[in-house]
PDB file of N, CA and C in Angstrom:
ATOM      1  N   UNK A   1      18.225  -8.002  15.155  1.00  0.00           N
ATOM      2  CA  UNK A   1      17.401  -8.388  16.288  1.00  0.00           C
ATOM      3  C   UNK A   1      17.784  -7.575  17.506  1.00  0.00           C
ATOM      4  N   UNK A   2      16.889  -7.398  18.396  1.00  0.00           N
ATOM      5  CA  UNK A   2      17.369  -6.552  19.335  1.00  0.00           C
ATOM      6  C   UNK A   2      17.470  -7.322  20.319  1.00  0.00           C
ATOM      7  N   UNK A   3      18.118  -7.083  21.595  1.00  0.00           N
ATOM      8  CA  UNK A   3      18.278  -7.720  22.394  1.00  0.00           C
ATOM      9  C   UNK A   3      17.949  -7.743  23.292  1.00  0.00           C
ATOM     10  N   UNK A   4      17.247  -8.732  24.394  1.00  0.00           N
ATOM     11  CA  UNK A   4      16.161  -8.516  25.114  1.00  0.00           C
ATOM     12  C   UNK A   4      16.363  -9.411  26.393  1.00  0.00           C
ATOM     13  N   UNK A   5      16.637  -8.574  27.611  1.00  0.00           N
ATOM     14  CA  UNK A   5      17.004  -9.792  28.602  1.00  0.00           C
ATOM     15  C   UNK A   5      16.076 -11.105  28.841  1.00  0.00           C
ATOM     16  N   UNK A   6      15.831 -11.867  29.390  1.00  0.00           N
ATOM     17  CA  UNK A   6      14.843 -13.645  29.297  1.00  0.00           C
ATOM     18  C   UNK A   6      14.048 -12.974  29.837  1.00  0.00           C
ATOM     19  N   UNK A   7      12.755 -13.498  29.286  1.00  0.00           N
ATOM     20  CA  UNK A   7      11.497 -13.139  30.211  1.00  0.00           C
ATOM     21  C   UNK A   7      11.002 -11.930  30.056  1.00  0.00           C
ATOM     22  N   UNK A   8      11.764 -11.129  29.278  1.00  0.00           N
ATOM     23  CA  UNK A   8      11.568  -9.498  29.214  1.00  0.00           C
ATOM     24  C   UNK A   8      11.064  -9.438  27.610  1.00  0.00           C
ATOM     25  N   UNK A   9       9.860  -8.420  27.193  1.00  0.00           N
ATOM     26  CA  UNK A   9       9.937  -8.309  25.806  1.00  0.00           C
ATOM     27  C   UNK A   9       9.223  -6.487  25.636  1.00  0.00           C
ATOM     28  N   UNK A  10       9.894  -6.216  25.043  1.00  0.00           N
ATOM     29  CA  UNK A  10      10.577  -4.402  24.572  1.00  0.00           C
ATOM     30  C   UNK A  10       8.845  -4.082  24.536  1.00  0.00           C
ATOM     31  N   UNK A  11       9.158  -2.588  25.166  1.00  0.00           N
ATOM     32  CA  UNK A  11       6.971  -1.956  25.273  1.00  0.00           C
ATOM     33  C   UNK A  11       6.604  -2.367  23.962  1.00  0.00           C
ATOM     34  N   UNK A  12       5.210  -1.987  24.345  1.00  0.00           N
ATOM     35  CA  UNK A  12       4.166  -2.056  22.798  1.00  0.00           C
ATOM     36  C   UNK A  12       2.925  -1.628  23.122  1.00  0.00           C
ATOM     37  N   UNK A  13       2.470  -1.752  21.878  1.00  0.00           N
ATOM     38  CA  UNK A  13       0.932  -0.502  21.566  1.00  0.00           C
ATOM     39  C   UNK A  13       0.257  -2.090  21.114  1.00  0.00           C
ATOM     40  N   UNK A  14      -1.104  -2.215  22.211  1.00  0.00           N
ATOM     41  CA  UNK A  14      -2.105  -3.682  22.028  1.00  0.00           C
ATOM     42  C   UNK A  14      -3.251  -2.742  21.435  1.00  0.00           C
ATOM     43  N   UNK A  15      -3.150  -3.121  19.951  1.00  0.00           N
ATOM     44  CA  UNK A  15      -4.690  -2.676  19.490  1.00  0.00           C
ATOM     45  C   UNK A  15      -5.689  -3.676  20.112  1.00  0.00           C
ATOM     46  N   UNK A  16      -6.547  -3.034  20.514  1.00  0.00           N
ATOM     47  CA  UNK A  16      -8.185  -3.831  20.940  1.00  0.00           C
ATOM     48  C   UNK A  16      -9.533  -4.090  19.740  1.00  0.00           C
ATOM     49  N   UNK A  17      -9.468  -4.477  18.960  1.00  0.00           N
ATOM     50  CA  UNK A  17     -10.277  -4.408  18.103  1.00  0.00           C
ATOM     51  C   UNK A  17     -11.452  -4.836  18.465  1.00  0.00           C
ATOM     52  N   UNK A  18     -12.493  -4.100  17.976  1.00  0.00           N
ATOM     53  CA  UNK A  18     -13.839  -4.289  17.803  1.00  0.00           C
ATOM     54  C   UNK A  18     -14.318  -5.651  18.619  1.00  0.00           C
ATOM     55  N   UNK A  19     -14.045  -6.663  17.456  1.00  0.00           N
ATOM     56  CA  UNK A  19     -14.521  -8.059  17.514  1.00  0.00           C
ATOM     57  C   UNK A  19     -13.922  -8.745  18.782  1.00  0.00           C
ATOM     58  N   UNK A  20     -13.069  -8.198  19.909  1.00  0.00           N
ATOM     59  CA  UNK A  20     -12.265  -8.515  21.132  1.00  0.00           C
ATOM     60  C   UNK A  20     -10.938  -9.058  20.918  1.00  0.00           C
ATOM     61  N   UNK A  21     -10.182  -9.012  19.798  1.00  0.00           N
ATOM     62  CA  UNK A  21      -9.539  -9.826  19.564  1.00  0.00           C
ATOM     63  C   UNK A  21      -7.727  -8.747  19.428  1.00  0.00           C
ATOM     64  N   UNK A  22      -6.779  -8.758  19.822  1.00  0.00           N
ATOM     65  CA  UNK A  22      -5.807  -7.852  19.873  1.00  0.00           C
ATOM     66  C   UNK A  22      -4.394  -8.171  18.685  1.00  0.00           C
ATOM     67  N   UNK A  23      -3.809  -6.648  18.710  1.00  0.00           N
ATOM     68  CA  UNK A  23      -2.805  -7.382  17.761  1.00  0.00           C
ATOM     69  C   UNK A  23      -1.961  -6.353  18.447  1.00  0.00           C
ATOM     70  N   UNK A  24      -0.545  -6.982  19.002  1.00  0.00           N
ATOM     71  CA  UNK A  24       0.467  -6.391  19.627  1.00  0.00           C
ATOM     72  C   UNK A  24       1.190  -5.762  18.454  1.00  0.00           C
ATOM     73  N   UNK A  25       1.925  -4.756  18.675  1.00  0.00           N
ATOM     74  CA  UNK A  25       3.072  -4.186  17.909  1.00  0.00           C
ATOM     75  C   UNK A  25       4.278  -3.677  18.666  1.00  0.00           C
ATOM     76  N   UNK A  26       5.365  -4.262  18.785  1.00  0.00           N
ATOM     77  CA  UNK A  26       6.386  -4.388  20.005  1.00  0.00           C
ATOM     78  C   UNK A  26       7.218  -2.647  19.310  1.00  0.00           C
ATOM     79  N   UNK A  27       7.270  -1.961  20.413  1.00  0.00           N
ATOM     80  CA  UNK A  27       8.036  -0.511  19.763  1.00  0.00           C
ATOM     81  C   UNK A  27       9.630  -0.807  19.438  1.00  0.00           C
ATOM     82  N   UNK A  28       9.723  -1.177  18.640  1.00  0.00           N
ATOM     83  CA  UNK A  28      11.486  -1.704  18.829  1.00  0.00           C
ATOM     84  C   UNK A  28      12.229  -0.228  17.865  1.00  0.00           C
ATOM     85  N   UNK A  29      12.101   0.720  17.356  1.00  0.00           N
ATOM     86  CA  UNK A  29      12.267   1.447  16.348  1.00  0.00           C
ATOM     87  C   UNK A  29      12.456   2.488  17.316  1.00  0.00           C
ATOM     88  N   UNK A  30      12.792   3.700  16.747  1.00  0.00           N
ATOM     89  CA  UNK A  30      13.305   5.004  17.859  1.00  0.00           C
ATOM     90  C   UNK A  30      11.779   5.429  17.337  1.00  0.00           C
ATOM     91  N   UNK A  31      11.442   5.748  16.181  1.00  0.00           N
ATOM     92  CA  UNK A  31      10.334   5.961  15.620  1.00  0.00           C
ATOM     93  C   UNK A  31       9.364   5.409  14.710  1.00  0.00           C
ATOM     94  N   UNK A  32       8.082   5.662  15.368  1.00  0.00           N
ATOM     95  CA  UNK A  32       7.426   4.318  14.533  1.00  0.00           C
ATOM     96  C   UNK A  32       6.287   4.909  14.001  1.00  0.00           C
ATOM     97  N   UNK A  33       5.434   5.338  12.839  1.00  0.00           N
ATOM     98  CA  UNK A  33       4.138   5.742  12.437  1.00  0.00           C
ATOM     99  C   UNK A  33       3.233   4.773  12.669  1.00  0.00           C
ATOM    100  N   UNK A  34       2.129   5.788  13.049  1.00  0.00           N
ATOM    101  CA  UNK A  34       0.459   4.785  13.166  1.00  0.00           C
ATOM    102  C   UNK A  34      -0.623   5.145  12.167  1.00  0.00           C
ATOM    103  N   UNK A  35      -1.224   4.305  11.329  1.00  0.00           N
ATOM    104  CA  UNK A  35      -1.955   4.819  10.375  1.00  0.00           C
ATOM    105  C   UNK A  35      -2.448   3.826   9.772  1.00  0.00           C
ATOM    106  N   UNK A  36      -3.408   4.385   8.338  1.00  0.00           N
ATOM    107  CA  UNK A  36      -4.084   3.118   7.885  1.00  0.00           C
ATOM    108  C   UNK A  36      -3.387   2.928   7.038  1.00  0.00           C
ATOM    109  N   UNK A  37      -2.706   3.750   6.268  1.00  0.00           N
ATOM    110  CA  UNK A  37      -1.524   2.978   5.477  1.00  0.00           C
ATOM    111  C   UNK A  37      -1.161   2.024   4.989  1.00  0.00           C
ATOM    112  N   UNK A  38      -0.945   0.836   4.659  1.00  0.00           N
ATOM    113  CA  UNK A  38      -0.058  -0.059   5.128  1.00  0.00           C
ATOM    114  C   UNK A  38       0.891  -0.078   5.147  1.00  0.00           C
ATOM    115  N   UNK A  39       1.736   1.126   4.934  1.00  0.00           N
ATOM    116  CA  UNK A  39       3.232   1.347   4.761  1.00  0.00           C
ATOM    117  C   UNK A  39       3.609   1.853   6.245  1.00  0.00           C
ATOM    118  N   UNK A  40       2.559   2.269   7.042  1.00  0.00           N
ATOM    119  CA  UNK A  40       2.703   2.439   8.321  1.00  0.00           C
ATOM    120  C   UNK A  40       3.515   1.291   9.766  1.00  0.00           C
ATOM    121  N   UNK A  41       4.288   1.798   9.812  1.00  0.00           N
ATOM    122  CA  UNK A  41       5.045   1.101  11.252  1.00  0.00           C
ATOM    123  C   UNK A  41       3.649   0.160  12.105  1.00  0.00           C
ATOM    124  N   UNK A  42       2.924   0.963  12.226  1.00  0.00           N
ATOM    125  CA  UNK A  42       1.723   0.154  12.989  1.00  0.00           C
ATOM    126  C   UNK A  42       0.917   0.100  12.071  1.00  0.00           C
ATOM    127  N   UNK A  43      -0.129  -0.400  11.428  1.00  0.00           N
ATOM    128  CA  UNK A  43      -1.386  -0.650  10.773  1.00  0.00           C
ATOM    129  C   UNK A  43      -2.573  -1.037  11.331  1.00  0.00           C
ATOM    130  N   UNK A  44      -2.941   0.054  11.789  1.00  0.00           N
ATOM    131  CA  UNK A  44      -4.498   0.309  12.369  1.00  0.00           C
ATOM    132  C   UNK A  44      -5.190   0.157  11.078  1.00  0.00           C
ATOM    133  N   UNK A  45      -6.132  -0.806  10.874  1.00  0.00           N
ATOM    134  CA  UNK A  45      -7.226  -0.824   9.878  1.00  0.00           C
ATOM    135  C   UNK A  45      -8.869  -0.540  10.047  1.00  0.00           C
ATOM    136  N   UNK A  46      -8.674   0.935  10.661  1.00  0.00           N
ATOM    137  CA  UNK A  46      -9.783   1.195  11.055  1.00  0.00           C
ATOM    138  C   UNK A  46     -10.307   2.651  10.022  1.00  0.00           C
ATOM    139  N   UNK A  47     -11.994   2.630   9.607  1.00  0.00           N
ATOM    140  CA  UNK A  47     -11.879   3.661   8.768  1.00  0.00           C
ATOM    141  C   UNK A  47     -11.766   5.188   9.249  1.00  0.00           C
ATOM    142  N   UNK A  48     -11.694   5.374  10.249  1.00  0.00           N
ATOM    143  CA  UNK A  48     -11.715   6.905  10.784  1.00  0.00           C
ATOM    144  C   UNK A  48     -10.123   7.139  10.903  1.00  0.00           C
ATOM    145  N   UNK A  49      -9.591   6.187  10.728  1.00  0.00           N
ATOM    146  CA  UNK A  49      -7.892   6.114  11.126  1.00  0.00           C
ATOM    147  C   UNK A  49      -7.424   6.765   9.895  1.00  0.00           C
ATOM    148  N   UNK A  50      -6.423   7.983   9.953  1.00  0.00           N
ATOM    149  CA  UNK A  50      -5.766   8.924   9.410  1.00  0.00           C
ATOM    150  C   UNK A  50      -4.906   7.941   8.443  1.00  0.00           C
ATOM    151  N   UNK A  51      -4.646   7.975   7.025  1.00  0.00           N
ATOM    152  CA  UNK A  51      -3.463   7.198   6.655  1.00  0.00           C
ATOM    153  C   UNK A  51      -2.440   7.136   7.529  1.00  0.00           C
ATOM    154  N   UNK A  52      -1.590   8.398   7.652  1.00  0.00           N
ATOM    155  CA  UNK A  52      -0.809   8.604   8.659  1.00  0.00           C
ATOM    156  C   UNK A  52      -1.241   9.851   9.623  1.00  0.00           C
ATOM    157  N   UNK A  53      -1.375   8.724  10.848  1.00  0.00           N
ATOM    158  CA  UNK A  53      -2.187   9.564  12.097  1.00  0.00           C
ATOM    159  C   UNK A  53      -1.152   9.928  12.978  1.00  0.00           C
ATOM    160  N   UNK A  54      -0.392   9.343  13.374  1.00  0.00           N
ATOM    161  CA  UNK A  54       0.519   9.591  14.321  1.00  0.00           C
ATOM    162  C   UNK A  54       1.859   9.173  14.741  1.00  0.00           C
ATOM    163  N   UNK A  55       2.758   9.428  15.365  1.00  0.00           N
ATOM    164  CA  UNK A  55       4.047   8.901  15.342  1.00  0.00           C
ATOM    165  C   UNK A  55       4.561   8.540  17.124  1.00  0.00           C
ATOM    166  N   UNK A  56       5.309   7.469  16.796  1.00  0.00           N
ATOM    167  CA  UNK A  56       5.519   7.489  18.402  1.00  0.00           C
ATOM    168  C   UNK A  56       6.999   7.044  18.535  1.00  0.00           C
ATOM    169  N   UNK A  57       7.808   8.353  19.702  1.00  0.00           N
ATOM    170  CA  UNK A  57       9.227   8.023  19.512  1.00  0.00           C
ATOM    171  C   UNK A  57       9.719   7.846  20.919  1.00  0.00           C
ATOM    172  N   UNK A  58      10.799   6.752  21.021  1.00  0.00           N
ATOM    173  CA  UNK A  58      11.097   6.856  21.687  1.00  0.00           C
ATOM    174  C   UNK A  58      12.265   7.715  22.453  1.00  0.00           C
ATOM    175  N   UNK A  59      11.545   7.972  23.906  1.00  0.00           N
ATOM    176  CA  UNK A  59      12.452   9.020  24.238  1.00  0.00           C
ATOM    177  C   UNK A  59      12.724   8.785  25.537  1.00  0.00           C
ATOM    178  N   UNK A  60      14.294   8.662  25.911  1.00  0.00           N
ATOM    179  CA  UNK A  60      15.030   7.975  26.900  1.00  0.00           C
ATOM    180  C   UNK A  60      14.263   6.594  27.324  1.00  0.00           C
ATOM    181  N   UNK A  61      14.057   6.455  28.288  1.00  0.00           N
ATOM    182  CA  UNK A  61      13.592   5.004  28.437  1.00  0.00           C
ATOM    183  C   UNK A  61      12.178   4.626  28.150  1.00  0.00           C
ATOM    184  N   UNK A  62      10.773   5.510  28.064  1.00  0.00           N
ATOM    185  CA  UNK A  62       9.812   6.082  27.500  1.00  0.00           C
ATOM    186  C   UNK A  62       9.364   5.875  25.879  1.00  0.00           C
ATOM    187  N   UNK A  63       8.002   6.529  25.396  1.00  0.00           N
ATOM    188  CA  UNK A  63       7.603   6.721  24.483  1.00  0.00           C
ATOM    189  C   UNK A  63       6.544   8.020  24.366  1.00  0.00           C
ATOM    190  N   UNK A  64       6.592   8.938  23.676  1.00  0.00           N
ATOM    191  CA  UNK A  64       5.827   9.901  23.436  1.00  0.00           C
ATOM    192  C   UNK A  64       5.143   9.709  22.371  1.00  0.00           C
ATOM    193  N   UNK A  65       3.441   9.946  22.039  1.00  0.00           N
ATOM    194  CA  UNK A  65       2.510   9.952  21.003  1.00  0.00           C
ATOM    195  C   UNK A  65       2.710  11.349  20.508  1.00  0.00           C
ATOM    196  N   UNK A  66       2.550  11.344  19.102  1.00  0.00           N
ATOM    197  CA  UNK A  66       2.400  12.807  18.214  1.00  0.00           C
ATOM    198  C   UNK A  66       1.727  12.427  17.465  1.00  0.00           C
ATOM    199  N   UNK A  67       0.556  13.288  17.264  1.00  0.00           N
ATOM    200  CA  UNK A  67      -0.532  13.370  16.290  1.00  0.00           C
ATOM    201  C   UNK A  67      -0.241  14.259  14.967  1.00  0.00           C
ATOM    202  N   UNK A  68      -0.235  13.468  14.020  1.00  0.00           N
ATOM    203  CA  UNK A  68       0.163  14.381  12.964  1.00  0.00           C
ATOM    204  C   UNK A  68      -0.789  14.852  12.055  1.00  0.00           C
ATOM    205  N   UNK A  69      -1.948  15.595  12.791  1.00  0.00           N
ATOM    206  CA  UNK A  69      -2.610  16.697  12.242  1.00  0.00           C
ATOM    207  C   UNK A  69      -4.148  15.802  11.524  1.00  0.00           C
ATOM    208  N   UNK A  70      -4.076  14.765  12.511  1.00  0.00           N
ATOM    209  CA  UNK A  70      -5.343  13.803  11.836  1.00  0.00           C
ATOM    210  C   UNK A  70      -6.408  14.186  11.860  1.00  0.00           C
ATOM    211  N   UNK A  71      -7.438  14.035  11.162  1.00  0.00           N
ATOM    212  CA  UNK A  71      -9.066  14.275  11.180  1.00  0.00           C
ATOM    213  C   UNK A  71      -9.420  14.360  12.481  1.00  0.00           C
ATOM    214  N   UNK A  72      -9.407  13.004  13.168  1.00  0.00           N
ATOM    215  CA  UNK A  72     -10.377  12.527  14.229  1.00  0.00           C
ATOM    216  C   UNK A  72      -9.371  12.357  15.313  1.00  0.00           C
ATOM    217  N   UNK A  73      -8.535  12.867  15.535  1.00  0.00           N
ATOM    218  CA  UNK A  73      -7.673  13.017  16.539  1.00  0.00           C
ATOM    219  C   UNK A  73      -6.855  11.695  17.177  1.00  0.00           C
ATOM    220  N   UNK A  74      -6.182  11.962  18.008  1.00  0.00           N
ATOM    221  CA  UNK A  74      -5.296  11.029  18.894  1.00  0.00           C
ATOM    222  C   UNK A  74      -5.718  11.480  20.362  1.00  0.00           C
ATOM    223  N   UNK A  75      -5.949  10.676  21.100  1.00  0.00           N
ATOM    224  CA  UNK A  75      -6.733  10.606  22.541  1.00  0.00           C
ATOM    225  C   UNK A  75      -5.660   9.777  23.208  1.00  0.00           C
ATOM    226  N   UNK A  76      -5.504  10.860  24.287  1.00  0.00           N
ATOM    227  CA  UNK A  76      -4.587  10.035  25.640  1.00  0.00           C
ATOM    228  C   UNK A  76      -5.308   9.866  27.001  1.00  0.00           C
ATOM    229  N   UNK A  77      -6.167   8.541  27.123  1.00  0.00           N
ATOM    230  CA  UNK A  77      -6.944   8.344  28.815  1.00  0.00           C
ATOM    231  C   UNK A  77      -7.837   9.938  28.517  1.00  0.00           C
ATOM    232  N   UNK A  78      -8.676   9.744  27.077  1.00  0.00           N
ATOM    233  CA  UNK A  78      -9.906  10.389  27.180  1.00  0.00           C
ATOM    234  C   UNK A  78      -9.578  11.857  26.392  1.00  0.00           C
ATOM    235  N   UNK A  79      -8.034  12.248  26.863  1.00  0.00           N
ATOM    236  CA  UNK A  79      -7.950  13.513  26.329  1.00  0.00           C
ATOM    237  C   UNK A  79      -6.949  13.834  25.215  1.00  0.00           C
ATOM    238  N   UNK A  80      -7.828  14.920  24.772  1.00  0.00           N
ATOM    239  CA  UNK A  80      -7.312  14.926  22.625  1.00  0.00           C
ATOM    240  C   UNK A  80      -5.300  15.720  23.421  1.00  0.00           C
ATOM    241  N   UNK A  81      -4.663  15.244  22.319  1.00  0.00           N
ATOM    242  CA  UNK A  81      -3.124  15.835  22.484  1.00  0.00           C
ATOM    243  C   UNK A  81      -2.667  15.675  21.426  1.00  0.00           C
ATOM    244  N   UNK A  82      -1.924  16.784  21.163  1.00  0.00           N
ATOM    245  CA  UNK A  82      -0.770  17.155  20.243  1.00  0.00           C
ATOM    246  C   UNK A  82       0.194  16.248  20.415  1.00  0.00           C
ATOM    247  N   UNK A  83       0.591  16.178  21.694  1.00  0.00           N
ATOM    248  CA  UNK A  83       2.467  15.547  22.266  1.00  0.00           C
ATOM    249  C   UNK A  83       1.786  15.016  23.416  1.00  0.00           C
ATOM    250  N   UNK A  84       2.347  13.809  23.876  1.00  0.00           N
ATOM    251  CA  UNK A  84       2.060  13.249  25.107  1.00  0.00           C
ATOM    252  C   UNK A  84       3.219  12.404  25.322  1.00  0.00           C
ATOM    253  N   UNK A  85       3.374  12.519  26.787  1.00  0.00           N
ATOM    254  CA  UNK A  85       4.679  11.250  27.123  1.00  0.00           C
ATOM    255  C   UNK A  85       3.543   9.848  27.307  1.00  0.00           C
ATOM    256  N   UNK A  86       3.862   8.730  27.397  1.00  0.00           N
ATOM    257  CA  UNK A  86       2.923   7.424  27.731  1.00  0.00           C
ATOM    258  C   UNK A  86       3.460   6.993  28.857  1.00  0.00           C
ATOM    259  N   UNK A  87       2.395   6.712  29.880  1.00  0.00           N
ATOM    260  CA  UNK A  87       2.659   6.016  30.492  1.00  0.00           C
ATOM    261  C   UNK A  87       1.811   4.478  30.546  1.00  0.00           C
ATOM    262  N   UNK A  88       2.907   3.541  31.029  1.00  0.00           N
ATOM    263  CA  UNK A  88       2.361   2.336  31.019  1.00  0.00           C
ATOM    264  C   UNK A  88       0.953   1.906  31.491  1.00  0.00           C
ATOM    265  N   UNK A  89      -0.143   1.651  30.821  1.00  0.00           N
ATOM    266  CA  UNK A  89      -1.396   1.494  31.006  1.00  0.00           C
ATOM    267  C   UNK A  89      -1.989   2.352  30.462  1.00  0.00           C
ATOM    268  N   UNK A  90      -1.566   3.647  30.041  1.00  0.00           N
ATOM    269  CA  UNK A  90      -2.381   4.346  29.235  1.00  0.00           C
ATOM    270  C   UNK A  90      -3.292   4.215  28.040  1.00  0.00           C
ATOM    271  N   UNK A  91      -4.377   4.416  27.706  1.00  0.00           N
ATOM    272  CA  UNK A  91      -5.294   3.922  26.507  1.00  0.00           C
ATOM    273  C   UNK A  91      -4.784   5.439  25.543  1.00  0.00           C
ATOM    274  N   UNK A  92      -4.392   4.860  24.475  1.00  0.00           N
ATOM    275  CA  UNK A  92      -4.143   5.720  23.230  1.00  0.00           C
ATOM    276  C   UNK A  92      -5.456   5.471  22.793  1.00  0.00           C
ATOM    277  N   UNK A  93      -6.360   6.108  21.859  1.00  0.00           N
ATOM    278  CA  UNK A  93      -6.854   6.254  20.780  1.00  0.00           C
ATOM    279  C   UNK A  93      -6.462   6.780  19.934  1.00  0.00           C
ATOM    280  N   UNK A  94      -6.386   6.035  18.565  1.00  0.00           N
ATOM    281  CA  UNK A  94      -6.365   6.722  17.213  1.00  0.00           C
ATOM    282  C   UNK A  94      -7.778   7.034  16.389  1.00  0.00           C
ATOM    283  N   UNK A  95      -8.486   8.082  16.580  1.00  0.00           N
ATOM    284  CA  UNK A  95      -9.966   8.486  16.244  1.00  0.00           C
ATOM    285  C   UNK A  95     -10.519   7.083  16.841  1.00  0.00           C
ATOM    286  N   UNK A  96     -11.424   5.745  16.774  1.00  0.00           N
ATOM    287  CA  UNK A  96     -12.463   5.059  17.575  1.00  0.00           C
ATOM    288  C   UNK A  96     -11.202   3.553  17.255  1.00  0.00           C
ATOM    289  N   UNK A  97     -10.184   3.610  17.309  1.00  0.00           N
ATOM    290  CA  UNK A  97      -9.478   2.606  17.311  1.00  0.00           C
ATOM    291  C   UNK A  97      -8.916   2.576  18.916  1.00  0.00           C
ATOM    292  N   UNK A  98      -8.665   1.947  19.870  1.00  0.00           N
ATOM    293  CA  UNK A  98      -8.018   1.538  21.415  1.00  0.00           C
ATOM    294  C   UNK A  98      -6.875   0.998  21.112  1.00  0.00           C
ATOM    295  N   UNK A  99      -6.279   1.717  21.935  1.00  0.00           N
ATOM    296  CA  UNK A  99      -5.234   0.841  21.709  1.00  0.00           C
ATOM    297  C   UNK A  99      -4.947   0.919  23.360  1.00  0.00           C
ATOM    298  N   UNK A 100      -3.804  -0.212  23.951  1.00  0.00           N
ATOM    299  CA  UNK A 100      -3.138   0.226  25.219  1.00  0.00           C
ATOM    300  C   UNK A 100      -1.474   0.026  24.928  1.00  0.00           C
ATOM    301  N   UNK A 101      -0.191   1.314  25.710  1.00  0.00           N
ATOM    302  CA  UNK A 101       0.452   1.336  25.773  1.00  0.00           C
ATOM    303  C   UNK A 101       1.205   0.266  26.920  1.00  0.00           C
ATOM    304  N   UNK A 102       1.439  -1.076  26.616  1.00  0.00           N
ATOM    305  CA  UNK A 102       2.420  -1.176  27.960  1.00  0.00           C
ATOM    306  C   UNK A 102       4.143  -1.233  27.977  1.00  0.00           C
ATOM    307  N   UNK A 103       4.167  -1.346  29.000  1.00  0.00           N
ATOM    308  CA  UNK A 103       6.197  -1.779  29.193  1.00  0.00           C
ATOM    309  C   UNK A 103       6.272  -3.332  29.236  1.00  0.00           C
ATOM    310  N   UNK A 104       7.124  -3.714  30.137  1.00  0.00           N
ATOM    311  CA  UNK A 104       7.539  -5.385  30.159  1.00  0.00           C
ATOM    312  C   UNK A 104       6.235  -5.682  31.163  1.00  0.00           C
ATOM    313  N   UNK A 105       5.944  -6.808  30.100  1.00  0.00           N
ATOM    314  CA  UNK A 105       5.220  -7.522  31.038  1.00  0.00           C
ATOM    315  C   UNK A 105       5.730  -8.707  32.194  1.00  0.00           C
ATOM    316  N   UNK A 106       5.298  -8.808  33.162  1.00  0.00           N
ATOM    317  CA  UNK A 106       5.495  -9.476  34.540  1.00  0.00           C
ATOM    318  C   UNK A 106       4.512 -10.518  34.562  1.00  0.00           C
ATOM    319  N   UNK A 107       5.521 -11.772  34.373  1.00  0.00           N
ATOM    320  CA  UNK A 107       4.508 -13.013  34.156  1.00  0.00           C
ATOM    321  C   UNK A 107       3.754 -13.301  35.633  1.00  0.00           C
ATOM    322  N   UNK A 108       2.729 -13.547  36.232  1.00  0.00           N
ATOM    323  CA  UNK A 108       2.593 -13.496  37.398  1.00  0.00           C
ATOM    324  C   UNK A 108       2.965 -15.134  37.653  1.00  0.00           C
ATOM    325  N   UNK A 109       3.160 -16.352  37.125  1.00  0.00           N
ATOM    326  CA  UNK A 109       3.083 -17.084  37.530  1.00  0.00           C
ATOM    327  C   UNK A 109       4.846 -17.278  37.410  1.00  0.00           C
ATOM    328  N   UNK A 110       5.845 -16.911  36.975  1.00  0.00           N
ATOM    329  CA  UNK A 110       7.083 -17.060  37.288  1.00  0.00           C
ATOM    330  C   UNK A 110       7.535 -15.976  37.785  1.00  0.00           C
ATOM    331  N   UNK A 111       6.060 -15.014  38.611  1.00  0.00           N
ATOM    332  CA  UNK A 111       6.965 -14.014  39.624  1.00  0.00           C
ATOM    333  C   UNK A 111       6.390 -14.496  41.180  1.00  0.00           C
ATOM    334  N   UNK A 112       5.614 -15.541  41.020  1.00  0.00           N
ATOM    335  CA  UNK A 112       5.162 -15.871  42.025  1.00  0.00           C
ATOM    336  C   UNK A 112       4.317 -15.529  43.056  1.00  0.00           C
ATOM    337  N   UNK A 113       3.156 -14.824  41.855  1.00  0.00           N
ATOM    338  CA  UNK A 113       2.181 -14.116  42.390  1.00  0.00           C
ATOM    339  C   UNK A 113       0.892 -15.071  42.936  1.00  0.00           C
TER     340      UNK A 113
END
């Protein structure tokens, strides 16, 4: 288990699916694959989605996307990339799958917003 100060829980990639409905995947791994796979670290079950589409590692406090040579590409905020660093709020696409990258989320009601 990793360890996680209270209130705090480690970035992650929020798929947006179609039907509105999301499925978090918390990055806890130095490296994690995205694909349709199911042997994939993430499991995008979308059909344009590469078995294995892409990889995402972490690097120093960060995460960088790598596209590993997929059909329908990997999209960072619109634009196709090889290597990208993420920043928090950024929309990944994996070919017509959304996803969003965030960090810790900030509860607004026990930050006293």
């Amino acid at each position: 288990m990793a360890n996680q100060d209270a209130g705090s829980s480690p970035p992650r990639l929020v798929w947006e699916k179609g039907d509105g409905s999301r499925v978090e995947f918390p990055l806890i791994a130095d490296v994690m694959t995205v694909g349709r796979d199911e042997t994939a670290d993430i499991f995008v079950d979308e059909p344009l989605v590469s078995r294995l589409h892409a990889r995402i590692e972490r690097r120093g406090q960060g995460h960088v996307v790598i596209d590993l040579g997929s059909t329908n590409s990997t999209r960072v905020n619109g634009q196709p990339v090889s290597e990208r660093i993420l920043a928090s709020g950024d929309e990944v696409r994996f070919a017509r799958a959304r996803c969003l990258y965030l960090l810790e989320v900030v509860d607004p009601v026990a930050g006293g917003v």
